[in-house]
N, C-alpha and C. Protein backbone atom coordinates (compact mmCIF):
# COMPACT_ATOMS: atom_id res chain seq x y z
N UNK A 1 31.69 79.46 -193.30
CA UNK A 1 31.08 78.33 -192.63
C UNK A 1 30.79 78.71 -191.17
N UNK A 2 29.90 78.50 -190.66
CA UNK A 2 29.31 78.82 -189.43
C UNK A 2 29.75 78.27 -188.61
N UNK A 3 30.20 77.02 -188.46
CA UNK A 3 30.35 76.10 -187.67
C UNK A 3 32.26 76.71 -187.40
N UNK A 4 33.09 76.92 -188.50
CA UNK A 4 34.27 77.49 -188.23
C UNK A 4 34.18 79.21 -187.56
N UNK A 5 33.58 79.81 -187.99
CA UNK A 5 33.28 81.04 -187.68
C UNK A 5 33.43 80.67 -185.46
N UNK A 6 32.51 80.20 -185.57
CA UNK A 6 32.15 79.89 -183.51
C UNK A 6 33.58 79.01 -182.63
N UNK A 7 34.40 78.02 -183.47
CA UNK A 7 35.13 77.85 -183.34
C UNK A 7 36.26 78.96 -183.30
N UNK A 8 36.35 80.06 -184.05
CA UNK A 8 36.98 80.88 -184.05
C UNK A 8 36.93 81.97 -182.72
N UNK A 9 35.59 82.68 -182.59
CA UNK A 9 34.77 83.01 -181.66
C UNK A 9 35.74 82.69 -180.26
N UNK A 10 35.76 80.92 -180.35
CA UNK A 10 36.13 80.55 -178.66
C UNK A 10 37.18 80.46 -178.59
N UNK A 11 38.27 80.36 -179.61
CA UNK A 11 39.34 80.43 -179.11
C UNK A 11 39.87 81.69 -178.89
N UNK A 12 39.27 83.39 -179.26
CA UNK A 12 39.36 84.61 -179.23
C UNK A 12 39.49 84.57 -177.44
N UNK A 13 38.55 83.93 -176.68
CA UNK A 13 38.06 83.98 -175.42
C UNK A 13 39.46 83.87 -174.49
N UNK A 14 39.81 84.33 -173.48
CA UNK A 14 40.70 84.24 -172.83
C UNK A 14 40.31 84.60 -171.42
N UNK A 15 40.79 83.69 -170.78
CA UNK A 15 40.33 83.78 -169.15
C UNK A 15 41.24 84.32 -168.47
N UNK A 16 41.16 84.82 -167.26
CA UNK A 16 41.95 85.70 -166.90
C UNK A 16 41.81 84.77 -165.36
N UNK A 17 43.46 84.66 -164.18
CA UNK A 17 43.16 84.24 -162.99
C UNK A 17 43.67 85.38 -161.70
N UNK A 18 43.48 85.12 -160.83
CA UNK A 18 43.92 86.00 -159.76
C UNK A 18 45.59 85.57 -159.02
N UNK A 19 46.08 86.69 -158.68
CA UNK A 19 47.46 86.65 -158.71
C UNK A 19 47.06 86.18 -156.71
N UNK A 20 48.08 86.25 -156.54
CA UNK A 20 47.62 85.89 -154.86
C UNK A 20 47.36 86.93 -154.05
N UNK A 21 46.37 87.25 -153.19
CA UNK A 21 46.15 88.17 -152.31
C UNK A 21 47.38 89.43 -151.61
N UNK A 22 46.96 90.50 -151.69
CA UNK A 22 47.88 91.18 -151.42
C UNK A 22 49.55 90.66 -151.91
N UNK A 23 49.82 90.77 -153.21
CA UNK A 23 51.05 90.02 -153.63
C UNK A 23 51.27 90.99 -154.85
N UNK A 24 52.17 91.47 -154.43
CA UNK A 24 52.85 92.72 -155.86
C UNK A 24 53.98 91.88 -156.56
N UNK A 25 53.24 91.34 -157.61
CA UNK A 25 54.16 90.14 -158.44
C UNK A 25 55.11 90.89 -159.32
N UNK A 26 56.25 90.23 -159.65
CA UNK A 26 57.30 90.31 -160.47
C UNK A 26 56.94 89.97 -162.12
N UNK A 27 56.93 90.67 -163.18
CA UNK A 27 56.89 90.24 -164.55
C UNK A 27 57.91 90.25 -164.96
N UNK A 28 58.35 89.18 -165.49
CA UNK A 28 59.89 88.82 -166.09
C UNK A 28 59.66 88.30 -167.50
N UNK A 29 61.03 88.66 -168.39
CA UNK A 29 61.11 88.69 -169.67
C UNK A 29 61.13 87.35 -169.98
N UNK A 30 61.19 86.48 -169.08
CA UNK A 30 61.44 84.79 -169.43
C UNK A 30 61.06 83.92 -168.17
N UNK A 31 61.00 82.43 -168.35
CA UNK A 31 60.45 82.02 -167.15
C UNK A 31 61.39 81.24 -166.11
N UNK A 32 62.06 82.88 -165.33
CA UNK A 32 62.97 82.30 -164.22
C UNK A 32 63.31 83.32 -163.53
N UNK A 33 63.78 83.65 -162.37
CA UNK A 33 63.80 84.80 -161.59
C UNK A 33 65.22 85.44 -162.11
N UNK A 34 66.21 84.79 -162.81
CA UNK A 34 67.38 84.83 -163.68
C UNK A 34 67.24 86.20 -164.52
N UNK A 35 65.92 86.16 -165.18
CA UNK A 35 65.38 86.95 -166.11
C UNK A 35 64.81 88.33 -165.60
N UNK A 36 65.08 89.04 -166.16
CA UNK A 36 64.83 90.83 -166.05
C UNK A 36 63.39 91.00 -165.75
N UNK A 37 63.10 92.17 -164.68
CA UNK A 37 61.82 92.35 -164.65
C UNK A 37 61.71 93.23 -165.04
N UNK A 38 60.48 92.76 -165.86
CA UNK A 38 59.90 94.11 -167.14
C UNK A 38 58.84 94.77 -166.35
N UNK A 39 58.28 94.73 -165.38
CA UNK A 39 57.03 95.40 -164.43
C UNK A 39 56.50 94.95 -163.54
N UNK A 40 56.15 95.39 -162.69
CA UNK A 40 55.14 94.69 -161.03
C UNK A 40 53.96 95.05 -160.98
N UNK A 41 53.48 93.97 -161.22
CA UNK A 41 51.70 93.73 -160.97
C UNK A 41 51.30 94.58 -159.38
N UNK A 42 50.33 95.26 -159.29
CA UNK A 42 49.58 95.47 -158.18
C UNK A 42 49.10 94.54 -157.84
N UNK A 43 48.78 94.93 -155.87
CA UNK A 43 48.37 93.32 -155.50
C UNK A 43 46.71 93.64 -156.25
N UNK A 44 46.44 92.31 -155.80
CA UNK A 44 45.02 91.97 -156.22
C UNK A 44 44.55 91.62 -157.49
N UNK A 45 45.96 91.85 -158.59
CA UNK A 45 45.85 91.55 -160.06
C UNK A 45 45.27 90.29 -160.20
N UNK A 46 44.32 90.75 -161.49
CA UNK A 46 44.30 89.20 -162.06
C UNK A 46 45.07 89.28 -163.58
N UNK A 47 45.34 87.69 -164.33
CA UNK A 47 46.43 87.98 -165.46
C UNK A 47 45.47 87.07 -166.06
N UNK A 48 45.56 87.23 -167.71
CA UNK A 48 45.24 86.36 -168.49
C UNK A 48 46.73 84.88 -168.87
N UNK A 49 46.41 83.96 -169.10
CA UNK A 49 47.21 83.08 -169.28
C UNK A 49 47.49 82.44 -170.73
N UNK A 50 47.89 83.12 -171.86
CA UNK A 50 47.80 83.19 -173.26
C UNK A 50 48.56 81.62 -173.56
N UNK A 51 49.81 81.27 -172.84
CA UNK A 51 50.74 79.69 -172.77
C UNK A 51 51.27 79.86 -171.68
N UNK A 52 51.91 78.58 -171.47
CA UNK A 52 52.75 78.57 -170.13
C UNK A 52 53.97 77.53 -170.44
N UNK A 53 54.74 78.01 -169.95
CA UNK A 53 56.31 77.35 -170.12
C UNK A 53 56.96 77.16 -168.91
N UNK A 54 57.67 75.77 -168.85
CA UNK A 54 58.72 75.25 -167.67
C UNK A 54 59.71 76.21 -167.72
N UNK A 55 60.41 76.36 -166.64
CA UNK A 55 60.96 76.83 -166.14
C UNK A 55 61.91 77.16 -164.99
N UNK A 56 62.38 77.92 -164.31
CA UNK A 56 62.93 77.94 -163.01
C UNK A 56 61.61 77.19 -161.84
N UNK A 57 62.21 76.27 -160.81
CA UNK A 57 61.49 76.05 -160.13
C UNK A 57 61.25 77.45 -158.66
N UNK A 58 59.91 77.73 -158.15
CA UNK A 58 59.71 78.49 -157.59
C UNK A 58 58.42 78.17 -156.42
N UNK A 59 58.71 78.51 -155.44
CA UNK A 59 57.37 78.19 -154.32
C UNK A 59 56.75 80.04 -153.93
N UNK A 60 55.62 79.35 -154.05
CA UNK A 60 55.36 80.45 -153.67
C UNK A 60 53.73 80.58 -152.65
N UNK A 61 52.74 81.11 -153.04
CA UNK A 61 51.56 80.79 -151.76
C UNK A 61 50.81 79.52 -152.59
N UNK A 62 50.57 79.48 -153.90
CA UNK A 62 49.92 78.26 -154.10
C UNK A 62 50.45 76.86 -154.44
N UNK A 63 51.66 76.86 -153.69
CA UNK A 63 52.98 75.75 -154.11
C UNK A 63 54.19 75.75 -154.61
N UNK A 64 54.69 74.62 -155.18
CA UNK A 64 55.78 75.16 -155.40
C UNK A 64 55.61 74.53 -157.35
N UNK A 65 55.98 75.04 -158.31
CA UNK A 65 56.37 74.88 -159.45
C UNK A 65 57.07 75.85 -160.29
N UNK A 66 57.40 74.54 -161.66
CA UNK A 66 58.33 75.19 -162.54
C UNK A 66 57.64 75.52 -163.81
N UNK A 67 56.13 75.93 -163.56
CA UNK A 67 55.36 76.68 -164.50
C UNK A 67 55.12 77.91 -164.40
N UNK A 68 55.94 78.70 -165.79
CA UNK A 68 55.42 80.00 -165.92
C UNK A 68 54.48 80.43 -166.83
N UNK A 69 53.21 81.42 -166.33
CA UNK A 69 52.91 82.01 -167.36
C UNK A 69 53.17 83.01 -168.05
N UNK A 70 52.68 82.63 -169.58
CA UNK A 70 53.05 83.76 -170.28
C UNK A 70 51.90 85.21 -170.60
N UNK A 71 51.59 86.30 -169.74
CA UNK A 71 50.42 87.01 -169.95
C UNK A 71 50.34 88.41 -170.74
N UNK A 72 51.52 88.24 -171.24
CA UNK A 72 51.34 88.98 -172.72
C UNK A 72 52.80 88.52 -173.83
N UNK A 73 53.47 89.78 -174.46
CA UNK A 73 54.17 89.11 -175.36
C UNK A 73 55.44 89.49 -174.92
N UNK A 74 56.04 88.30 -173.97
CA UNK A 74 57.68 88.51 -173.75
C UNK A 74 57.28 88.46 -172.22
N UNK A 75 56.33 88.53 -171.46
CA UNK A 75 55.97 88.83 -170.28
C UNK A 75 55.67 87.57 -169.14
N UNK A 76 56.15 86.97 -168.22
CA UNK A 76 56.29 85.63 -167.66
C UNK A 76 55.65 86.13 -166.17
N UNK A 77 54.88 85.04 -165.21
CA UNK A 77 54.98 84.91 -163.84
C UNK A 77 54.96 83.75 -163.27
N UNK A 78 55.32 83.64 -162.53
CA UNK A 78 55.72 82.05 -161.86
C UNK A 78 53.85 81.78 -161.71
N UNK A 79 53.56 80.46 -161.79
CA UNK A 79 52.55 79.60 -161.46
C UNK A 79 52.53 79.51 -160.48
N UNK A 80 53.12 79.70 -159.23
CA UNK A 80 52.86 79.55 -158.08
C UNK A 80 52.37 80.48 -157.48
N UNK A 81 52.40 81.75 -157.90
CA UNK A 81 51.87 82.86 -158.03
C UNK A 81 50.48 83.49 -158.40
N UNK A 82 49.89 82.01 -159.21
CA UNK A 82 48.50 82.56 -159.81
C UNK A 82 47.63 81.56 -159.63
N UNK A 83 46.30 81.90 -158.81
CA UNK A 83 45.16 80.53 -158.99
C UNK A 83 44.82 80.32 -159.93
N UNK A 84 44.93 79.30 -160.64
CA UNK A 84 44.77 78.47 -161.49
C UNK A 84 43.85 77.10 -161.12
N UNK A 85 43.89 77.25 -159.75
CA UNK A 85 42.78 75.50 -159.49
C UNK A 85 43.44 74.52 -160.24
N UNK A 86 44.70 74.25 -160.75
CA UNK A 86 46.02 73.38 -160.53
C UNK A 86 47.33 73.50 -160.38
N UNK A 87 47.42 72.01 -160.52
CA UNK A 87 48.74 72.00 -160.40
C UNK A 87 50.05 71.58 -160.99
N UNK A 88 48.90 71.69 -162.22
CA UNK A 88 49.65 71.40 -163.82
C UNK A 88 49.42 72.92 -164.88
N UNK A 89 49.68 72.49 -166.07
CA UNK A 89 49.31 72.91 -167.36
C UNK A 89 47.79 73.16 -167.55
N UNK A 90 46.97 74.57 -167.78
CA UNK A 90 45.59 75.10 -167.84
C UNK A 90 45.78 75.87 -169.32
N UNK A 91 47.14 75.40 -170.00
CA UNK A 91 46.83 76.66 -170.96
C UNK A 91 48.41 75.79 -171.93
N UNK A 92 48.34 75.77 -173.33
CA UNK A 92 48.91 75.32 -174.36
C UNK A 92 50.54 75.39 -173.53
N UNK A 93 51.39 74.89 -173.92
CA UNK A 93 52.42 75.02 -173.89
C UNK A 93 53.42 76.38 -174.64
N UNK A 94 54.29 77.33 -174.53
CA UNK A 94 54.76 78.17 -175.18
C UNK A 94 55.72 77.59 -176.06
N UNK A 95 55.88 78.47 -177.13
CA UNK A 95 57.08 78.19 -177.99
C UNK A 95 57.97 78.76 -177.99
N UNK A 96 59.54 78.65 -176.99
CA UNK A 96 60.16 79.78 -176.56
C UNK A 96 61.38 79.99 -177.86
């Protein structure tokens, strides 16, 4: 069916945002600074945002919240950390 086929198509699509200027971010195995860092982003990264999950609260240059994203599998960064153009939820909730 064509009409499922394009539906399929867009949800393949994944947007990617910018981490904050000159900012060598922390990737952690879960969403809290509690949690192990599995690698550090170069500054200027941008990350894709696959879900995002509550979490430790954290401030950082674009505010302060307790949203992390999740930008690959097992891989977390604080929301405050990434433009997103909010200051909520841009991406499904995770299933931890």
């Amino acid at each position: 069916m064509v009409m499922g086929a394009a539906s399929t198509a867009d949800a393949a699509v994944v947007r990617t945002f910018p981490v904050a200027p000159d900012v060598r971010l922390n990737v952690r195995n879960g969403p809290g600074t509690d949690y192990g860092i599995v690698r550090v982003l170069p500054e200027n990264s941008r990350v894709p945002i696959f879900c995002q999950a509550p979490g430790e609260t954290v401030t950082g240059p674009y505010g302060t919240s307790n949203i992390w994203d999740n930008i690959d599998n097992g891989q977390y960064v604080s929301d405050a950390y990434v433009h997103t153009g909010s200051d909520g939820y841009v991406a499904s909730r995770c299933s931890l």
